[in-house]
Each structure stands twice: as C-alpha cells, then as structure tokens.
N, C-alpha and C. Protein backbone atom coordinates (compact mmCIF):
# COMPACT_ATOMS: atom_id res chain seq x y z
N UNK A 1 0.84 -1.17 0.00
CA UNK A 1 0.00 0.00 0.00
C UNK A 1 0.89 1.24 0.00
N UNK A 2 0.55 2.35 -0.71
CA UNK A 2 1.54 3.54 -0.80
C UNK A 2 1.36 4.16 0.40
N UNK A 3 2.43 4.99 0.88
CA UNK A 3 2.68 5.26 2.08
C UNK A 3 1.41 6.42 2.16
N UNK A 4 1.43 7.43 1.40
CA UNK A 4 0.34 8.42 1.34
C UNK A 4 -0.81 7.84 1.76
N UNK A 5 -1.51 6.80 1.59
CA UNK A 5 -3.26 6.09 1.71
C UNK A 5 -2.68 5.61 3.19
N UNK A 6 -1.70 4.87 3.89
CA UNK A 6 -1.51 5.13 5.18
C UNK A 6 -1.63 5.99 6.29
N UNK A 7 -1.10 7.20 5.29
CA UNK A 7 -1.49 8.57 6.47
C UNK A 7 -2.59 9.27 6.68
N UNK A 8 -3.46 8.72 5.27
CA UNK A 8 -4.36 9.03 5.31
C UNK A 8 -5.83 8.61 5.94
N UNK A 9 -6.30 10.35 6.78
CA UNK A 9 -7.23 9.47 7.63
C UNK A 9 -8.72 9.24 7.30
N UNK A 10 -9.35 8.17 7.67
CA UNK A 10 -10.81 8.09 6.79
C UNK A 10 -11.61 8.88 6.96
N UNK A 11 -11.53 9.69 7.88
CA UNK A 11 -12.30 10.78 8.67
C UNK A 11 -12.13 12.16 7.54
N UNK A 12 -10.73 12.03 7.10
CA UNK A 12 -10.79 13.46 6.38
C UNK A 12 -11.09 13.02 4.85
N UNK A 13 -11.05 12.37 4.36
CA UNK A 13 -12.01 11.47 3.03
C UNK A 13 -13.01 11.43 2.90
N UNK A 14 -13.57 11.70 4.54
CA UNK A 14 -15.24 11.35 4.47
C UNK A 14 -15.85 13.12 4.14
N UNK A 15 -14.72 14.23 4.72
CA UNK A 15 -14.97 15.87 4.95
C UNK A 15 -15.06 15.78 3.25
N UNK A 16 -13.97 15.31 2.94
CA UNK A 16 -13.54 15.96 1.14
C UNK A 16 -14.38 15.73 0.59
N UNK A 17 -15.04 14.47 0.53
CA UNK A 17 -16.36 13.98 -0.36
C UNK A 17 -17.42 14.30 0.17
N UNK A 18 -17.85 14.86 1.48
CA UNK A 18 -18.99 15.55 1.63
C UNK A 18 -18.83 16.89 1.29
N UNK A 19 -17.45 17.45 0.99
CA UNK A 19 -17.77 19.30 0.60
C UNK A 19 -18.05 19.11 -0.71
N UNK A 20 -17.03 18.13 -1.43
CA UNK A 20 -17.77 17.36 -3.24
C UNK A 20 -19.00 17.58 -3.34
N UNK A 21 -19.91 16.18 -2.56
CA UNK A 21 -20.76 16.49 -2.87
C UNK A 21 -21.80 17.79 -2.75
N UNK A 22 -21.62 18.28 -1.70
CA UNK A 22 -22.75 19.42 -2.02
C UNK A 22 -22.47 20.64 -3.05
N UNK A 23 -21.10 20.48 -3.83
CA UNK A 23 -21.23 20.99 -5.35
C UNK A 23 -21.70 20.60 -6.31
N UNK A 24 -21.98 19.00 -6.87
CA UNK A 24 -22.43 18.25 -7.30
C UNK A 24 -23.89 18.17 -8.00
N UNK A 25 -23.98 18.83 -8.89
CA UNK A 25 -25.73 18.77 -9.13
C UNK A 25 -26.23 17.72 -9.63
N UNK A 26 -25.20 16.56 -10.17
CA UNK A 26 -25.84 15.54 -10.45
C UNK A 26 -25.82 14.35 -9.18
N UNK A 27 -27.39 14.06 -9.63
CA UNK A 27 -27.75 13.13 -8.24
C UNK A 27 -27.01 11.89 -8.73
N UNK A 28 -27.00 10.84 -9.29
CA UNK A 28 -26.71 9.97 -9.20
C UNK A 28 -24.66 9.90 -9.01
N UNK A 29 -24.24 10.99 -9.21
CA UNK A 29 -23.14 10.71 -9.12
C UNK A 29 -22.45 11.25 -7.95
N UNK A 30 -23.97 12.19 -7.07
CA UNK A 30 -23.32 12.29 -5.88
C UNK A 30 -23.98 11.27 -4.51
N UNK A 31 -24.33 10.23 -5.14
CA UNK A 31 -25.05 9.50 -4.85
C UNK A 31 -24.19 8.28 -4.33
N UNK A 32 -23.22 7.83 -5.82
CA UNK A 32 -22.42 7.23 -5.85
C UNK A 32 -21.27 7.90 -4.79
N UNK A 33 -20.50 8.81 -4.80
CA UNK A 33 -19.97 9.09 -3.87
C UNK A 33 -20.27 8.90 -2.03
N UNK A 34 -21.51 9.90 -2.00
CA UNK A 34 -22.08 9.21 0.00
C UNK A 34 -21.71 7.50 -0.15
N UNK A 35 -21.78 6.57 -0.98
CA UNK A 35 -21.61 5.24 -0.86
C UNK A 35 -20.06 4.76 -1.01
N UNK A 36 -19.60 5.48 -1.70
CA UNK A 36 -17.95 5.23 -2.35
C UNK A 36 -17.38 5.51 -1.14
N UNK A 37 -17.60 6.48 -0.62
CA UNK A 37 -16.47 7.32 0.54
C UNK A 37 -16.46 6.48 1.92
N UNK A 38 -17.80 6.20 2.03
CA UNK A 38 -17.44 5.00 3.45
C UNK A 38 -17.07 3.78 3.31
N UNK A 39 -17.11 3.06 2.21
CA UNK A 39 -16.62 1.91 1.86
C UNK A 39 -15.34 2.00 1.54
N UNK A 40 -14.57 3.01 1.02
CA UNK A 40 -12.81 3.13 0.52
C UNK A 40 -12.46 3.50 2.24
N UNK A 41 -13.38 4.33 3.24
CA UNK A 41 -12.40 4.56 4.02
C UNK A 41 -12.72 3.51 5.32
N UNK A 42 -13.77 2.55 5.01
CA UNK A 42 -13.44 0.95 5.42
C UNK A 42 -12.22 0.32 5.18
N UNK A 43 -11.65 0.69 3.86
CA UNK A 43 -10.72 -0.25 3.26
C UNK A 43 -9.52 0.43 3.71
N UNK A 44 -8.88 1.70 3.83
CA UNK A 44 -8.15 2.51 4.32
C UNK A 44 -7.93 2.12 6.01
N UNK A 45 -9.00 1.65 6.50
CA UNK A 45 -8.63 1.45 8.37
C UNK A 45 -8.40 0.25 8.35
N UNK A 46 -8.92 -1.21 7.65
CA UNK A 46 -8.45 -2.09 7.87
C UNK A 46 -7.18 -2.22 7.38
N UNK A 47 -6.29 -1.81 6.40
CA UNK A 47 -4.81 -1.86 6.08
C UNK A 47 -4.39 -0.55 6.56
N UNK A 48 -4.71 -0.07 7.80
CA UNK A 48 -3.82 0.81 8.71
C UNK A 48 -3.33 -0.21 9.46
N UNK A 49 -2.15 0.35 10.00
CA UNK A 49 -1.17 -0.24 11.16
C UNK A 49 -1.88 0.06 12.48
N UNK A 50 -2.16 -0.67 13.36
CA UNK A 50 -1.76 -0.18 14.74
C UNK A 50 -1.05 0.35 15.73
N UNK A 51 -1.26 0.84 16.56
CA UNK A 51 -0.84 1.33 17.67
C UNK A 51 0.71 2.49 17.14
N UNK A 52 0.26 2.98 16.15
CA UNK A 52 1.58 3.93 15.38
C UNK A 52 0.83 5.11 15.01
N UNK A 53 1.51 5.90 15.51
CA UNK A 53 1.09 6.97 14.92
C UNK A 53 1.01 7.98 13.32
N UNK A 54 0.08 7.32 12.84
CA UNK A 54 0.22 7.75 11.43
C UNK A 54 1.03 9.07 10.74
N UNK A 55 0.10 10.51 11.52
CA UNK A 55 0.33 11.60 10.72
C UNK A 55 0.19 12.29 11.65
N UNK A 56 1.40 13.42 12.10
CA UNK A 56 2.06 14.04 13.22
C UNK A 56 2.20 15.73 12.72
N UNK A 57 1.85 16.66 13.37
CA UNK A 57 2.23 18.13 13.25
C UNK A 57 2.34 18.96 14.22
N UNK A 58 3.33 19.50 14.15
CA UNK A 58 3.69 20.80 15.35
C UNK A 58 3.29 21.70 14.88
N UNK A 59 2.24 22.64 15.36
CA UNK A 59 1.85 23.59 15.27
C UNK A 59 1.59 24.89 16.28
N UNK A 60 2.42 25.76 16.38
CA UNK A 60 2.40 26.63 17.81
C UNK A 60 3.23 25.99 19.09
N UNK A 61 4.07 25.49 18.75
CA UNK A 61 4.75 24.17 20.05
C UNK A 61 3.76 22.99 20.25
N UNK A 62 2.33 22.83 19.97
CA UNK A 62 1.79 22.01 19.77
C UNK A 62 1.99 20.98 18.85
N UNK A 63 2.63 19.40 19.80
CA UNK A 63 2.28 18.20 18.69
C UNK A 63 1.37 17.41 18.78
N UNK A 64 0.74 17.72 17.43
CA UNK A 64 -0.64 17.52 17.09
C UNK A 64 -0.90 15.86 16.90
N UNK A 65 -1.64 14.93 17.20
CA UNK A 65 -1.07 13.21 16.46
C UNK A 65 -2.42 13.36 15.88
N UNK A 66 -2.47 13.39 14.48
CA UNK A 66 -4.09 13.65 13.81
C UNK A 66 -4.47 12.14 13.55
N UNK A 67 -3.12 11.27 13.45
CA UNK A 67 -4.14 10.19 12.84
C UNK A 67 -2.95 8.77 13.69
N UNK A 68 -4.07 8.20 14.65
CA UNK A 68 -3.34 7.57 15.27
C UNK A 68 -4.31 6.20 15.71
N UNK A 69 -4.46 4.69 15.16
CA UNK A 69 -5.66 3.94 14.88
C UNK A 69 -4.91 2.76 16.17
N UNK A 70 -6.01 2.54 17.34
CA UNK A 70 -5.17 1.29 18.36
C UNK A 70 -6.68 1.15 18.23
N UNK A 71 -7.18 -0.40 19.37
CA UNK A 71 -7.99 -1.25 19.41
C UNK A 71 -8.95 -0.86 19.51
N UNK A 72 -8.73 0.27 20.33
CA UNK A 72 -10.33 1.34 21.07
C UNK A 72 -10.81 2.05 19.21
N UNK A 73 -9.95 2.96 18.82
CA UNK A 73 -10.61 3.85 17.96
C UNK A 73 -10.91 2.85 16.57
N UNK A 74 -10.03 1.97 16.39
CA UNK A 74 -10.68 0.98 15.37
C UNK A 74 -12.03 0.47 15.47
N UNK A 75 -12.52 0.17 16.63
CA UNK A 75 -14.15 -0.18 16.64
C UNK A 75 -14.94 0.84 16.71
N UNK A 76 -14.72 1.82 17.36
CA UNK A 76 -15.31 3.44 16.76
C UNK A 76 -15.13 3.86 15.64
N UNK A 77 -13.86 3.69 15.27
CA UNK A 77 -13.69 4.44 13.50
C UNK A 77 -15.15 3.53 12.67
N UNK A 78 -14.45 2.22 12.98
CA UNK A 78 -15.20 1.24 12.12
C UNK A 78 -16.90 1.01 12.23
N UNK A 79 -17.61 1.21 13.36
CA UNK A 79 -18.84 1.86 13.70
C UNK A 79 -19.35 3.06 13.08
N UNK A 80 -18.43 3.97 13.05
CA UNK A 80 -19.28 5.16 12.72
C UNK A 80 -19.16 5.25 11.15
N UNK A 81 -17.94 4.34 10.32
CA UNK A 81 -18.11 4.33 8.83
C UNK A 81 -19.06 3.32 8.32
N UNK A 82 -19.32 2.41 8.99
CA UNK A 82 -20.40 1.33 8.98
C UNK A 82 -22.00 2.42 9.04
N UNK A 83 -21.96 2.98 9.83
CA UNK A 83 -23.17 4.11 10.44
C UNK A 83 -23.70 4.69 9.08
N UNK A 84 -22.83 5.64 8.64
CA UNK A 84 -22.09 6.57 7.48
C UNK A 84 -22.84 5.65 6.12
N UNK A 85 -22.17 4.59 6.06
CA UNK A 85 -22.54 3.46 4.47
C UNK A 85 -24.17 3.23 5.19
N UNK A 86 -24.59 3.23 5.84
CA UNK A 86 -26.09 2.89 6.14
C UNK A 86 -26.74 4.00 6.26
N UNK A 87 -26.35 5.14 6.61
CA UNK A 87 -26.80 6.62 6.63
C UNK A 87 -27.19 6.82 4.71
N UNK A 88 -25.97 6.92 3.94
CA UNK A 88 -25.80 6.65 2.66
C UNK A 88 -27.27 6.12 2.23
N UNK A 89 -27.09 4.78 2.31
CA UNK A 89 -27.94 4.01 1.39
C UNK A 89 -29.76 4.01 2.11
N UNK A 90 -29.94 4.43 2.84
CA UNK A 90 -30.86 5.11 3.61
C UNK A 90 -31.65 6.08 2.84
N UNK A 91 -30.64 7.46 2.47
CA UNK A 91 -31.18 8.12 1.67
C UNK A 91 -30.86 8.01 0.49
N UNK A 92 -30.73 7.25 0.07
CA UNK A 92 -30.98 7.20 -1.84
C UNK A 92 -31.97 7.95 -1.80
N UNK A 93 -33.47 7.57 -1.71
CA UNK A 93 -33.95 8.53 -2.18
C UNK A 93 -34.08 10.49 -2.42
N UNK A 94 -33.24 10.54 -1.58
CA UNK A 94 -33.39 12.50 -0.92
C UNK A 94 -32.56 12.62 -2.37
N UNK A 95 -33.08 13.91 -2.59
CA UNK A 95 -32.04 15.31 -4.02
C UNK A 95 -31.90 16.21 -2.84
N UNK A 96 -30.80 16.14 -1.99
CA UNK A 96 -30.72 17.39 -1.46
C UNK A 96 -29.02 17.62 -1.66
N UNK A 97 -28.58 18.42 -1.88
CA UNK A 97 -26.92 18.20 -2.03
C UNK A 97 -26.12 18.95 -0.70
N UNK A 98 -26.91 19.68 -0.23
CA UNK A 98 -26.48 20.55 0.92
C UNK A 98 -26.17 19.08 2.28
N UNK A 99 -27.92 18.47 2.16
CA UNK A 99 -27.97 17.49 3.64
C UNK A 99 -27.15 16.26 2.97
N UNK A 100 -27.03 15.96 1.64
CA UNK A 100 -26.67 15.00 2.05
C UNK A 100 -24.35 15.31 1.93
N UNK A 101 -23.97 15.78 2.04
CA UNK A 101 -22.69 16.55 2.09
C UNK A 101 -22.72 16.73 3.01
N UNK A 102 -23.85 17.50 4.29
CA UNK A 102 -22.84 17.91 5.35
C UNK A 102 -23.41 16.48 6.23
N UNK A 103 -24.12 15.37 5.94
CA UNK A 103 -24.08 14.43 6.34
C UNK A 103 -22.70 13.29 6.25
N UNK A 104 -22.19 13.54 5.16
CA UNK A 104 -21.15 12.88 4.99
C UNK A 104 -19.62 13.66 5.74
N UNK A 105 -19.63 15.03 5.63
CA UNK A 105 -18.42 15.95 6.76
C UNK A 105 -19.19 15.29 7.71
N UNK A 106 -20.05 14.87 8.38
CA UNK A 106 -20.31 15.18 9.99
C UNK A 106 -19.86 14.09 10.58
N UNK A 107 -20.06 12.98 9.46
CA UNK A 107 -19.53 11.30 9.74
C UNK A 107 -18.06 11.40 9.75
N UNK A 108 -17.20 12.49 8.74
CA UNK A 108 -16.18 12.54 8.56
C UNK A 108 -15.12 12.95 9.69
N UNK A 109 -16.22 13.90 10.29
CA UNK A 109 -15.48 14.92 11.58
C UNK A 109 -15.47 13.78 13.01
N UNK A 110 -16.76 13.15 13.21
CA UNK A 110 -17.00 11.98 14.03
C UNK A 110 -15.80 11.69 13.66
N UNK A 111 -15.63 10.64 12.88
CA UNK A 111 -14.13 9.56 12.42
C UNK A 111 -13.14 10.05 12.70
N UNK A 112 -12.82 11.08 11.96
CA UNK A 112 -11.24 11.26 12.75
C UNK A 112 -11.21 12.27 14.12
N UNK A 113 -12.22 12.36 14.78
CA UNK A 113 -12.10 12.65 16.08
C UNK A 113 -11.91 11.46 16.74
N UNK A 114 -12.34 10.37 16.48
CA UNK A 114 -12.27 9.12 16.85
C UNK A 114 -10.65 8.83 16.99
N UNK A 115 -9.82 9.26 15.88
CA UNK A 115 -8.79 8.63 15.48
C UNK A 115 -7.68 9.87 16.11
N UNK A 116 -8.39 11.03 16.57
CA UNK A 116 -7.01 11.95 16.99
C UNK A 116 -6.54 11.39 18.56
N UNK A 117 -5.57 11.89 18.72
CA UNK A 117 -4.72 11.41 20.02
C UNK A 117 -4.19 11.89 20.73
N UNK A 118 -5.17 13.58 20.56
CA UNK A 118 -4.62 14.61 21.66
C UNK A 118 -5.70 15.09 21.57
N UNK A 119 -5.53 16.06 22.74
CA UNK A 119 -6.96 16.96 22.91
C UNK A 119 -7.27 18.06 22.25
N UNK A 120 -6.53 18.72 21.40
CA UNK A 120 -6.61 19.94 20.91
C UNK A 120 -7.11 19.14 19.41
N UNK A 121 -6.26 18.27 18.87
CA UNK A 121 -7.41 17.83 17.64
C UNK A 121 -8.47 17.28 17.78
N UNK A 122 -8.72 16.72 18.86
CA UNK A 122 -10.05 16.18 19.36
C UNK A 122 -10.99 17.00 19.31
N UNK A 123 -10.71 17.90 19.76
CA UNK A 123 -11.60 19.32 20.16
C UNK A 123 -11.66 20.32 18.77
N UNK A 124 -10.63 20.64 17.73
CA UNK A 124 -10.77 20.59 16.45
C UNK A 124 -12.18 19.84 15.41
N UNK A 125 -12.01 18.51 15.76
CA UNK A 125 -12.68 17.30 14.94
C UNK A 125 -13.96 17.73 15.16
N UNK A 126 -14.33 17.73 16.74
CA UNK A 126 -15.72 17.99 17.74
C UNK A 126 -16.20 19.16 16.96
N UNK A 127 -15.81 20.02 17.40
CA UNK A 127 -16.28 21.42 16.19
C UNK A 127 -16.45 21.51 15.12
N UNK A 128 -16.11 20.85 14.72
CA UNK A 128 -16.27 20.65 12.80
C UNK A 128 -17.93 19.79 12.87
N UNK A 129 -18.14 18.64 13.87
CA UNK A 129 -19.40 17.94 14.14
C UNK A 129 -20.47 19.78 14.40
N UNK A 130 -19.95 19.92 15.35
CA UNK A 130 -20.99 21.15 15.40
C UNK A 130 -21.23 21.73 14.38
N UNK A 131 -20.58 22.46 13.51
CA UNK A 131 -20.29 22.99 12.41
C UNK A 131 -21.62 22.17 11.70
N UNK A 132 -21.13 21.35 11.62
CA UNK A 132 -21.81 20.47 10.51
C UNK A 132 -23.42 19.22 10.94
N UNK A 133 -23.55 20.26 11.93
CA UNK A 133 -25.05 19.27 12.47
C UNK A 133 -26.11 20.04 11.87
C-alpha cells in the first residue's frame, strides 16, 4: 500500500467527499460518492497499522497526532463508517446536495475525532461535528 493512503485518515475522506458532494448537481453521481467514501475509508482502516502513529504536526509548540488507529478507535472508526454506508444508502432517495454533504463531513469529523490522540485535535474534529449538524 503507498505510504500516502496510510497517512491518510478516513475521517478526512469522508470531509472531502462531503464538501464534493454538495457541489455536485448531479444526483446519481453524488449519490455514488455518500456510498464510495465510506466503503474506501473501510478499506483505508483495515490496512492501517496499529498502535503507530500515522500523521504528526507541530503547530504553535503544539504536537498535534491527527491520525493515530489502536484497538479502542478501530471499533469506533469502524462503527461510525459502517453508520455513514447505512446513513448513505438510507437516503438514496433525498435530491438534497447541501444534507446529504454535510451528512457525509459530519460522519467525517465523528471519524477522525475518533482517530485523533490529543486533545486539541479532538476538540478541532468535535467542532467541525458542530459545524456540521
């Protein structure tokens, strides 16, 4: 697996393809996406490593651990993208591009709050959920 899809966290895959979609005027292809995005970032946590810290930043003397997957946040990550693919296929029917986008950030912000490993991105992630309820 390339090192890049390692660091990468499913949580922020889930933000990118929900700001996608609510540009998106075609339904069926933002349709396909709410379904694509929780299933690739299923596939992204099960070929993560454990107990390592993925993707690391100092910011302000702050080191940040944004993406860091052990036993606990794997059954949370993996719950709430499971949630997310059933949220998805739930609404097939809705044309809304706004709800169904910031439904997919909100799953996104959940997830990698799940997956941060300090409190200041935790509390980052959390706000972005507000943001996006």
């Amino acid at each position: 697996m390339p090192a890049f899809l390692t660091a990468l966290n499913p949580g922020w895959l889930m933000i990118l393809a929900g700001v996608v979609a609510i540009f998106l005027p075609m339904r069926r292809v933002r349709q396909g996406i709410t379904i694509a995005a929780p299933l690739l970032g299923i596939a992204l946590l099960v070929m993560a490593d454990q107990n390592v810290n993925h993707l690391t930043a100092s910011v302000m003397g702050l080191d940040l651990v944004l993406y860091r997957v052990d036993g606990l946040s794997f059954v949370f990550g993996l719950a709430f993208l499971l949630a997310a693919l059933l949220n998805s296929i739930y609404a097939w029917h809705t044309d809304n591009r706004l709800q169904d986008g910031m439904a997919l950030a909100y799953a996104g912000a959940a997830i990698a709050a799940a997956f941060s490993a300090d409190l200041m991105t935790l509390f980052i992630f959390w706000e972005i959920t507000a943001v996006t309820s």
